[in-house]
N, C-alpha and C. Protein backbone atom coordinates (compact mmCIF):
# COMPACT_ATOMS: atom_id res chain seq x y z
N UNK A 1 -87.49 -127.34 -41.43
CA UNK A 1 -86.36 -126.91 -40.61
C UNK A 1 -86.48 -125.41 -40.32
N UNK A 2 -86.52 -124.80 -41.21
CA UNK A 2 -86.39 -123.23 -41.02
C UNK A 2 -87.89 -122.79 -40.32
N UNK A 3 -89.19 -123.70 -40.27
CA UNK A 3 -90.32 -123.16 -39.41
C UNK A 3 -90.05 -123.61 -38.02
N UNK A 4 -89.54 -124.65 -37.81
CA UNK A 4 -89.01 -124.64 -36.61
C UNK A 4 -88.31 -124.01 -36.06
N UNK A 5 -87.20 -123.78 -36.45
CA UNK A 5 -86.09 -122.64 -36.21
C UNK A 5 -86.87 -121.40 -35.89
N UNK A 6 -87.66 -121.09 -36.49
CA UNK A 6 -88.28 -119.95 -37.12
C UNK A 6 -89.08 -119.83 -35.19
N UNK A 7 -89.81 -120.87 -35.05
CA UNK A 7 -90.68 -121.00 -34.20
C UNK A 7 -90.13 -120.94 -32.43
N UNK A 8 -88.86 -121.58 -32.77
CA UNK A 8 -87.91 -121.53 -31.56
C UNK A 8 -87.33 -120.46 -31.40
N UNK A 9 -86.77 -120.19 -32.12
CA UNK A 9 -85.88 -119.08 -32.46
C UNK A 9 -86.92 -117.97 -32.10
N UNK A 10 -88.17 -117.71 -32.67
CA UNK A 10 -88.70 -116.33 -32.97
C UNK A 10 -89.11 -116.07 -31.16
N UNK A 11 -89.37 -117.03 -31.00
CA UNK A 11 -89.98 -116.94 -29.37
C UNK A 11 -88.91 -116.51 -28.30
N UNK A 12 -87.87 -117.37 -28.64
CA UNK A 12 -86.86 -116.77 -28.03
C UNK A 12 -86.13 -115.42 -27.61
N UNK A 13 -86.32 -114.82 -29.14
CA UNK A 13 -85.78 -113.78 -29.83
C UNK A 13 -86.59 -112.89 -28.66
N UNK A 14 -87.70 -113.16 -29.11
CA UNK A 14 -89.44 -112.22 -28.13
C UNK A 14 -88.89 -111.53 -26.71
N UNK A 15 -88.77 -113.22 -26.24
CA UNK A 15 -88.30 -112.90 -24.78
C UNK A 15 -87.35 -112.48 -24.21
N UNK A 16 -86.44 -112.60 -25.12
CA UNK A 16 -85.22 -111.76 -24.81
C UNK A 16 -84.94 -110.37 -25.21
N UNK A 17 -85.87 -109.86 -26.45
CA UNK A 17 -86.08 -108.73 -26.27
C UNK A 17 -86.32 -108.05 -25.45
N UNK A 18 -87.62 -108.84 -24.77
CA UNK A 18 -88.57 -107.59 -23.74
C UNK A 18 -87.52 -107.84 -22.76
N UNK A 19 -86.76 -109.29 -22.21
CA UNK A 19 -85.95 -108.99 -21.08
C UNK A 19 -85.36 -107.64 -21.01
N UNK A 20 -84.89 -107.34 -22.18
CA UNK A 20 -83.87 -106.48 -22.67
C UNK A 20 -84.45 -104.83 -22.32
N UNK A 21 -85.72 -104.52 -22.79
CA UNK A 21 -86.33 -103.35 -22.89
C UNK A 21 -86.59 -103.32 -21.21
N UNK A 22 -87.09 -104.76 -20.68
CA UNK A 22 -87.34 -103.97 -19.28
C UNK A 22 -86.52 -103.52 -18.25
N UNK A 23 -84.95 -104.61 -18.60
CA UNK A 23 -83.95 -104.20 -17.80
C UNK A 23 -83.16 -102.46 -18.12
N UNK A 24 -83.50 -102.26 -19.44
CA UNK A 24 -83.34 -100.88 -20.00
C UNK A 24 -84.25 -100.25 -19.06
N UNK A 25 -85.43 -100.32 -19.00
CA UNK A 25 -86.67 -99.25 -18.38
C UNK A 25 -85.95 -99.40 -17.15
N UNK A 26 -85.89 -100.30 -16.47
CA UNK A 26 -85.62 -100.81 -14.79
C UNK A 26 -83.84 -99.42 -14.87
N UNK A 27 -82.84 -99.81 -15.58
CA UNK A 27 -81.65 -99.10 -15.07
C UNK A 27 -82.01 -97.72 -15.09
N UNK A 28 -82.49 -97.48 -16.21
CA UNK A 28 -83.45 -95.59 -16.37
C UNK A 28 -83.82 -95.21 -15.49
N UNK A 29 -85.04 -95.89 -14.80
CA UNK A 29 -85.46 -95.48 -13.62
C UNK A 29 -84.45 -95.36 -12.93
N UNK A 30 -84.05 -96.54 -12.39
CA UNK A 30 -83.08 -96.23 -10.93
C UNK A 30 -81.69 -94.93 -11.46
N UNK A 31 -81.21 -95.19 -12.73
CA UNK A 31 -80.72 -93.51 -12.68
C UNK A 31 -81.48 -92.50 -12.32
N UNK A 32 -82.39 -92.49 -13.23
CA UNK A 32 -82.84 -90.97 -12.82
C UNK A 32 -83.24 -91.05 -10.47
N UNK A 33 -83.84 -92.04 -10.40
CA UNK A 33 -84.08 -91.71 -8.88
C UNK A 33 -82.69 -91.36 -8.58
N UNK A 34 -81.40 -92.07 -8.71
CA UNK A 34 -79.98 -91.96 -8.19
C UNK A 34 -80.11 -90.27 -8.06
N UNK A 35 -80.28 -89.58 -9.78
CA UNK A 35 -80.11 -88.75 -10.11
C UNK A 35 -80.60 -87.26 -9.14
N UNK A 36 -81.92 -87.57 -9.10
CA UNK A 36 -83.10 -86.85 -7.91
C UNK A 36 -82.53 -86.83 -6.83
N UNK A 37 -81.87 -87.95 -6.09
CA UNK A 37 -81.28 -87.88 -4.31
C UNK A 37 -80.35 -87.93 -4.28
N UNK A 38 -79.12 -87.39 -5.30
CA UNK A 38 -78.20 -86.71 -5.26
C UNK A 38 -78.40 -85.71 -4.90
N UNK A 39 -79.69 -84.81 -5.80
CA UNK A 39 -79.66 -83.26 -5.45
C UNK A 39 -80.17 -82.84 -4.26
C-alpha cells in the first residue's frame, strides 16, 4: 500500500511541483517586464 501510494503520490507530488516553480518563474518574468514598461 504505502509503495503504491508512494509511487502515485510521489509522481504526482513531482509534477505539481515543477507546475508550481514554472508558474512562479512565468509570473516573475512577466512582473519584472510589467516592471521595465512602466518606466
Amino acid at each position: 500500500m504505502m509503495r503504491y501510494d508512494w509511487n502515485i503520490g510521489g509522481y504526482v507530488f513531482l509534477v505539481f511541483m515543477a507546475a508550481a516553480v514554472v508558474l512562479a518563474g512565468y509570473n516573475a518574468v512577466m512582473a519584472v517586464v510589467r516592471f521595465v514598461a512602466a518606466l
